[in-house]
PDB file of N, CA and C in Angstrom:
ATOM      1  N   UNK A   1     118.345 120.383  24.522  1.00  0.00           N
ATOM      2  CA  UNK A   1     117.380 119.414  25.034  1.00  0.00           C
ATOM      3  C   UNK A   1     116.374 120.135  25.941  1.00  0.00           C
ATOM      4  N   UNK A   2     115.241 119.717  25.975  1.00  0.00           N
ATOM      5  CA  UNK A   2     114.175 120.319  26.527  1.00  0.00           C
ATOM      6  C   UNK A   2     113.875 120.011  27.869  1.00  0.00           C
ATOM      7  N   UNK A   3     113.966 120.157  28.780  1.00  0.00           N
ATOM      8  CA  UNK A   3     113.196 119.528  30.245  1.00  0.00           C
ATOM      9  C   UNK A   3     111.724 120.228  30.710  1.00  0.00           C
ATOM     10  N   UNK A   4     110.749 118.705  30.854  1.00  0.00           N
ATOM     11  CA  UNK A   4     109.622 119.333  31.458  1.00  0.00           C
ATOM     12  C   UNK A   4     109.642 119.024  32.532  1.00  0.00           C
ATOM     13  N   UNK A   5     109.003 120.656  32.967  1.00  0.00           N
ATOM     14  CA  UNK A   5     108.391 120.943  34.330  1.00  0.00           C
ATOM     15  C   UNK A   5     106.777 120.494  34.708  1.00  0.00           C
ATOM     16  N   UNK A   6     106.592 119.880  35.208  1.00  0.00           N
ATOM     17  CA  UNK A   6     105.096 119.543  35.546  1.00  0.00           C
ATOM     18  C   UNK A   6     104.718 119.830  37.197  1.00  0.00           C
ATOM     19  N   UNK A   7     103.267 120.046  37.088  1.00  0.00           N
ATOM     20  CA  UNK A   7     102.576 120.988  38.515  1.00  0.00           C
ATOM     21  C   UNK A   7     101.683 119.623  39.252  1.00  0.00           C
ATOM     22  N   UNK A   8     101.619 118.406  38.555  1.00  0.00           N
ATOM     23  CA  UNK A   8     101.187 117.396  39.123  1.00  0.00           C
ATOM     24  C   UNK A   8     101.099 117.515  40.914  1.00  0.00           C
ATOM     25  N   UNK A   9     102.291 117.639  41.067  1.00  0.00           N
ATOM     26  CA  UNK A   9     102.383 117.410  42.809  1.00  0.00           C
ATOM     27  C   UNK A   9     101.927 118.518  43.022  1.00  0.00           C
ATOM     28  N   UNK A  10     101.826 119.713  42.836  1.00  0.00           N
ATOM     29  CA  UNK A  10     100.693 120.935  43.814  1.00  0.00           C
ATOM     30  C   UNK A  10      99.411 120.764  43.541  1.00  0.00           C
ATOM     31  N   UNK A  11      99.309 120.367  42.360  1.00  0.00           N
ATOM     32  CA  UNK A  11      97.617 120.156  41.564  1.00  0.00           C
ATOM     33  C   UNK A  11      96.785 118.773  42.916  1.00  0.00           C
ATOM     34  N   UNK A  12      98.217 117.914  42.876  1.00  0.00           N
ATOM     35  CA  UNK A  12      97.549 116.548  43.306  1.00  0.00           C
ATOM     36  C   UNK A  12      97.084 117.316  45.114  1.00  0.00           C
ATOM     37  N   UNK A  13      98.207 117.918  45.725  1.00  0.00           N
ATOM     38  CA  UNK A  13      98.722 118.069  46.855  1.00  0.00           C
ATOM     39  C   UNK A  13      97.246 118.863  47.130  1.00  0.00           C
ATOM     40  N   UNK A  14      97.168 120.226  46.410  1.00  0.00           N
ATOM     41  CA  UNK A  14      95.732 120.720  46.977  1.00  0.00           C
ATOM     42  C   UNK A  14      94.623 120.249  46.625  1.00  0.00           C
ATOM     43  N   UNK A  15      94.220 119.126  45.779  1.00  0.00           N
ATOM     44  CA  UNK A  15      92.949 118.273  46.478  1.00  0.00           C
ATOM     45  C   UNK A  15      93.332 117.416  47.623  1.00  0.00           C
ATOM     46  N   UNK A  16      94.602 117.074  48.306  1.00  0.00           N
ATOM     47  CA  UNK A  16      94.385 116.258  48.925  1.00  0.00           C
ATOM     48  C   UNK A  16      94.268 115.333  49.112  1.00  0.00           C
ATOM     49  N   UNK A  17      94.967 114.309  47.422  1.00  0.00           N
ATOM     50  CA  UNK A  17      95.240 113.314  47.164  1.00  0.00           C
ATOM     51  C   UNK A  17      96.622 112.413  47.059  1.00  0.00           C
ATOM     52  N   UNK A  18      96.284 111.579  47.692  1.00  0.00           N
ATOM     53  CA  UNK A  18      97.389 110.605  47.758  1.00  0.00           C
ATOM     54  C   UNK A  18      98.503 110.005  46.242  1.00  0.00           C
ATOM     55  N   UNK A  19      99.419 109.505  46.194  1.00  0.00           N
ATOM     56  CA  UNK A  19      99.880 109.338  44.424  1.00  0.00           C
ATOM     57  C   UNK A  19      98.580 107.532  43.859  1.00  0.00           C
ATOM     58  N   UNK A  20      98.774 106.949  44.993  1.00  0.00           N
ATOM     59  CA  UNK A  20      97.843 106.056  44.899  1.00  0.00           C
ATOM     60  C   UNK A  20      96.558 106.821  44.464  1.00  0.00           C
ATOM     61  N   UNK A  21      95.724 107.395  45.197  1.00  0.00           N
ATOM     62  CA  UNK A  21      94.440 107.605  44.832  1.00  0.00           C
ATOM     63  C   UNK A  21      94.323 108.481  43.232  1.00  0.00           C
ATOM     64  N   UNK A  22      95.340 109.468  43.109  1.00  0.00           N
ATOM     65  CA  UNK A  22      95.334 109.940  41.484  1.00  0.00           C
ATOM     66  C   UNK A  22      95.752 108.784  40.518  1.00  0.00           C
ATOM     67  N   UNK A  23      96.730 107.831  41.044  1.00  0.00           N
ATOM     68  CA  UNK A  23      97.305 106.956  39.950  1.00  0.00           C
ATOM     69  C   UNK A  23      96.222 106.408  39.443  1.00  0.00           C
ATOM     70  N   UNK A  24      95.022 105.873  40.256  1.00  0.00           N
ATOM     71  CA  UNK A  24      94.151 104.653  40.137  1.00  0.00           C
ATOM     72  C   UNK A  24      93.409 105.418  39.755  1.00  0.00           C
ATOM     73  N   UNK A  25      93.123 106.741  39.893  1.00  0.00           N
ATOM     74  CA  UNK A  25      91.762 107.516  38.844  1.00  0.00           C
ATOM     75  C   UNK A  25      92.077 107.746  37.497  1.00  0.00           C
ATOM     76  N   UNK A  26      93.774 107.720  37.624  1.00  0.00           N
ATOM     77  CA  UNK A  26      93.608 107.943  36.016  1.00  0.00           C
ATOM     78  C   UNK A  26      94.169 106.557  35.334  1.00  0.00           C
ATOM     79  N   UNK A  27      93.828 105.108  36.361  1.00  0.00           N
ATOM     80  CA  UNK A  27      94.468 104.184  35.556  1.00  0.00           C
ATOM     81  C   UNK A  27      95.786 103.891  34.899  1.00  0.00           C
ATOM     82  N   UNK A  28      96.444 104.823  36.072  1.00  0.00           N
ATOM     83  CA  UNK A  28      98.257 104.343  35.742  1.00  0.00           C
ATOM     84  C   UNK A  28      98.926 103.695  36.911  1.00  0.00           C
ATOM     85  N   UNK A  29     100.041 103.166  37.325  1.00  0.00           N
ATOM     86  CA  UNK A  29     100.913 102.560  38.353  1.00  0.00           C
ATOM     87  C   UNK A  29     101.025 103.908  39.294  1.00  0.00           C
ATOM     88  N   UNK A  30     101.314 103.762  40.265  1.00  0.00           N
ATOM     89  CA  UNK A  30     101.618 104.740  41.462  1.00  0.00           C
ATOM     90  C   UNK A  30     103.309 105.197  40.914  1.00  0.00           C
ATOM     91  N   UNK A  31     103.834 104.244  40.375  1.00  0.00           N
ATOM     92  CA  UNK A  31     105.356 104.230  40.329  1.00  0.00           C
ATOM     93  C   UNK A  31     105.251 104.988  39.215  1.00  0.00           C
ATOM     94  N   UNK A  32     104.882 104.947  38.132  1.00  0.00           N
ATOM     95  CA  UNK A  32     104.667 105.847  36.864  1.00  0.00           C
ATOM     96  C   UNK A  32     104.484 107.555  36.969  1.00  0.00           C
ATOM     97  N   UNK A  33     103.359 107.631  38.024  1.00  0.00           N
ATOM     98  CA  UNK A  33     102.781 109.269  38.253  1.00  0.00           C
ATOM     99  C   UNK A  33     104.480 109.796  39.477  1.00  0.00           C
ATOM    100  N   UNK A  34     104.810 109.091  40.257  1.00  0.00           N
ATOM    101  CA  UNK A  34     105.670 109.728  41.103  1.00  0.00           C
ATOM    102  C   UNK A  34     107.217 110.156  40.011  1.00  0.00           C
ATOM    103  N   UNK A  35     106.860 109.026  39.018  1.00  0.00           N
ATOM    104  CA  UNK A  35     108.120 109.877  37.694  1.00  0.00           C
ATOM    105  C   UNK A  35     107.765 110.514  36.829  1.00  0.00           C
ATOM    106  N   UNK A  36     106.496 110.902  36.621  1.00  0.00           N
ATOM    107  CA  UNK A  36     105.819 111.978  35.927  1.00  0.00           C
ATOM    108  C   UNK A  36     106.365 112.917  37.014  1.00  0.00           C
ATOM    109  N   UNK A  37     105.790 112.951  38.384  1.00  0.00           N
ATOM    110  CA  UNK A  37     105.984 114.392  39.177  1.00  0.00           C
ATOM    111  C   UNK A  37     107.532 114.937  39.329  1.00  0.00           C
ATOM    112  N   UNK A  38     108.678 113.816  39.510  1.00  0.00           N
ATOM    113  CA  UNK A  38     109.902 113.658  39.525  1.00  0.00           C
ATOM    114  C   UNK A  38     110.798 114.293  37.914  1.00  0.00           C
ATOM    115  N   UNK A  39     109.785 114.510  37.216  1.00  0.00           N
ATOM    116  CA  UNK A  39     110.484 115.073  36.086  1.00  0.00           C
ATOM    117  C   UNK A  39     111.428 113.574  35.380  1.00  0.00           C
ATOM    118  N   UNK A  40     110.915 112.369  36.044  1.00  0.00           N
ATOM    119  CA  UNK A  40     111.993 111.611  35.274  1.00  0.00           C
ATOM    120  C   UNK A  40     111.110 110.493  33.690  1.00  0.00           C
ATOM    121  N   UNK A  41     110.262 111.104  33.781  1.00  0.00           N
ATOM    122  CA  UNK A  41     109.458 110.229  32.487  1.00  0.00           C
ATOM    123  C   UNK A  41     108.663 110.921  31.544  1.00  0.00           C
ATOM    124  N   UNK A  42     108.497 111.617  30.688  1.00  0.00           N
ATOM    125  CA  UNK A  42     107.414 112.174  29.495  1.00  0.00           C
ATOM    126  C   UNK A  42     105.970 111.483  29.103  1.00  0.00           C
ATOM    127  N   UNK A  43     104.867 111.804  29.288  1.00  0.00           N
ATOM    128  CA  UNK A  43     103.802 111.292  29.601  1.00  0.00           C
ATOM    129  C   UNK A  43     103.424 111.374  28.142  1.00  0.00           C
ATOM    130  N   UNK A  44     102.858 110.346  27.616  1.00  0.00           N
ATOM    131  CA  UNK A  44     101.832 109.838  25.940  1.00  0.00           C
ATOM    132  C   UNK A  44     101.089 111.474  26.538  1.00  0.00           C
ATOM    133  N   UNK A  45     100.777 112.111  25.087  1.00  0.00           N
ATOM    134  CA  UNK A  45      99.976 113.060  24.884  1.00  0.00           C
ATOM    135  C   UNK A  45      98.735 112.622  25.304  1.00  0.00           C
ATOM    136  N   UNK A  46      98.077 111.313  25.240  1.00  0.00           N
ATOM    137  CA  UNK A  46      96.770 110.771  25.933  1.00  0.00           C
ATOM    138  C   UNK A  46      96.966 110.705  27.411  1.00  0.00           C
ATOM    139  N   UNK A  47      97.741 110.752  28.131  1.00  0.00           N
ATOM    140  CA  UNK A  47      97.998 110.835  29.350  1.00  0.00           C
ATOM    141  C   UNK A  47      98.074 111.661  30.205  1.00  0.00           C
ATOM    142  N   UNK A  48      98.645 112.914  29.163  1.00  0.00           N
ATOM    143  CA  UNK A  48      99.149 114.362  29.707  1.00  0.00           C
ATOM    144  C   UNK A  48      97.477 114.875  29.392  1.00  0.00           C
ATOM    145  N   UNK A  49      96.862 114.828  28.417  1.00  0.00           N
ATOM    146  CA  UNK A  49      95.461 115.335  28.561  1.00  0.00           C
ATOM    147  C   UNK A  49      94.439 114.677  29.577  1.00  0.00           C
ATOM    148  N   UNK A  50      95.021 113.243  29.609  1.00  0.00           N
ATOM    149  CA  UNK A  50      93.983 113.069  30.919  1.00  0.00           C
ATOM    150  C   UNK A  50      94.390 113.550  32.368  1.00  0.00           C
ATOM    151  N   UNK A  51      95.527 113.735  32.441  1.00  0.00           N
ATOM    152  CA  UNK A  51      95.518 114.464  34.059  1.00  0.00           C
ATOM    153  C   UNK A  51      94.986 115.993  33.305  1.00  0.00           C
ATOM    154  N   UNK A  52      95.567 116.621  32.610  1.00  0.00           N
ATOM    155  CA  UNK A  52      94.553 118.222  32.221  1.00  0.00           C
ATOM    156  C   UNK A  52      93.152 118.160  32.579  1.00  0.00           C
ATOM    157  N   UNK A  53      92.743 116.848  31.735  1.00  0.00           N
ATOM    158  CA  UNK A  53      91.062 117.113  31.681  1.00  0.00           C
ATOM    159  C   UNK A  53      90.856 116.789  33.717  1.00  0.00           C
ATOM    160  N   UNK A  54      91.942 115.500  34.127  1.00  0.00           N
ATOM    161  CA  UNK A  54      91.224 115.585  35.586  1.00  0.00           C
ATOM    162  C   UNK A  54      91.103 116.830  36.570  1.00  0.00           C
ATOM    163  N   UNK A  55      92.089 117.547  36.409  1.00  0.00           N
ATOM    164  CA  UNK A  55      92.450 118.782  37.589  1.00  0.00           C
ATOM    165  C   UNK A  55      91.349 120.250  36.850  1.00  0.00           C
ATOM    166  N   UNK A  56      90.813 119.756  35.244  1.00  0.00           N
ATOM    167  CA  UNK A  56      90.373 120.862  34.983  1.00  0.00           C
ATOM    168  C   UNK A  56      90.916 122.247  34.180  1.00  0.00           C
ATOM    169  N   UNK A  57      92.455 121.495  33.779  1.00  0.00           N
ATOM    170  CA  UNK A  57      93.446 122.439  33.479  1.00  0.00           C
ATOM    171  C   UNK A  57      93.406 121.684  31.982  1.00  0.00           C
ATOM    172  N   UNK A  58      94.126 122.901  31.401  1.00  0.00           N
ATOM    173  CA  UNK A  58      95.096 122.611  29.812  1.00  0.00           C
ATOM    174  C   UNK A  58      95.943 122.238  30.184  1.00  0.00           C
ATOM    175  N   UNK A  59      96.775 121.076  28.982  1.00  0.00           N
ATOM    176  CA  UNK A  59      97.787 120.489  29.214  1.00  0.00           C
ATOM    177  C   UNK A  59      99.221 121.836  29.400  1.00  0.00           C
ATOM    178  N   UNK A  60      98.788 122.722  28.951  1.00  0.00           N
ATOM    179  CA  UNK A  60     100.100 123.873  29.151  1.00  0.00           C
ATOM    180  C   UNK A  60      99.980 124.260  30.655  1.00  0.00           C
ATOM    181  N   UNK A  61      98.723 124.310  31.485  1.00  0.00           N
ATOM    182  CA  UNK A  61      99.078 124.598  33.102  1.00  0.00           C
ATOM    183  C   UNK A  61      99.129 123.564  33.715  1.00  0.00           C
ATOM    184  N   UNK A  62      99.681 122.740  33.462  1.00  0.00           N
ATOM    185  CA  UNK A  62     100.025 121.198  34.381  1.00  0.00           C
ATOM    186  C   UNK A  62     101.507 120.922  33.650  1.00  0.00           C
ATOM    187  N   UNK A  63     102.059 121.414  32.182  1.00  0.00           N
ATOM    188  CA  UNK A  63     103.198 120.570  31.766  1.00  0.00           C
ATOM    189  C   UNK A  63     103.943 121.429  31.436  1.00  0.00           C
ATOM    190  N   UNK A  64     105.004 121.674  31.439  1.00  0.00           N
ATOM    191  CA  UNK A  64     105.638 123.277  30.672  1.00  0.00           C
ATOM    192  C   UNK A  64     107.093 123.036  30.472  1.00  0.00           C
ATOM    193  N   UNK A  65     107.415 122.979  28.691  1.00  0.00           N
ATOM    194  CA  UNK A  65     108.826 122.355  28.284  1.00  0.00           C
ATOM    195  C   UNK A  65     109.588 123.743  28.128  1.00  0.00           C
ATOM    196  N   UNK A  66     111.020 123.650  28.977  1.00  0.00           N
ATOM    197  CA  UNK A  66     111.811 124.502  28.722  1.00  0.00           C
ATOM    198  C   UNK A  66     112.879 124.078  28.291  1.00  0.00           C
ATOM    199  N   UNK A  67     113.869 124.664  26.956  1.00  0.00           N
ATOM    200  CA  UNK A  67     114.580 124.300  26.341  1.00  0.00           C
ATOM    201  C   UNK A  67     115.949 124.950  27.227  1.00  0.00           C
ATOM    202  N   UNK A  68     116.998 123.936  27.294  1.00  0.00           N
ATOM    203  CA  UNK A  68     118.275 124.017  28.053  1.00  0.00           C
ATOM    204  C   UNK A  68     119.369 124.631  26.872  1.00  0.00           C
ATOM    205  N   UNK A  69     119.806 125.054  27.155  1.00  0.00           N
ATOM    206  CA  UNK A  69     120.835 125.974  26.400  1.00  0.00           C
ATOM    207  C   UNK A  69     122.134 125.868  27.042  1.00  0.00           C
TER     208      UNK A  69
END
């Protein structure tokens, strides 16, 4: 089984944004992005590219699946 790692919370942390103020820019729940950052939810491929396209990144430097062995 695979677990992703996501950079959400340093990405969010050095602009200086709150989970509220990213949730509502990208039009998701506050409760949704804090289980994106928590590793406890897998984000729609339309979702995972819109935080990429927000921070400016590819979806591979914001999301990164490592397979458990």
């Amino acid at each position: 089984m695979a677990e992703l790692i996501t950079k959400i919370h340093e990405l969010r942390r050095s602009q200086k944004l709150s989970q509220g103020e990213l949730a509502e820019a990208l039009g998701i729940r506050r409760e949704t992005l804090s289980h994106l950052e928590n590793g406890k939810y897998n984000p729609s491929l339309k979702l995972a590219m819109d935080i990429a396209k927000y921070f400016g990144k590819s979806v591979e430097e914001v999301f990164e699946f490592v397979d458990e062995e």
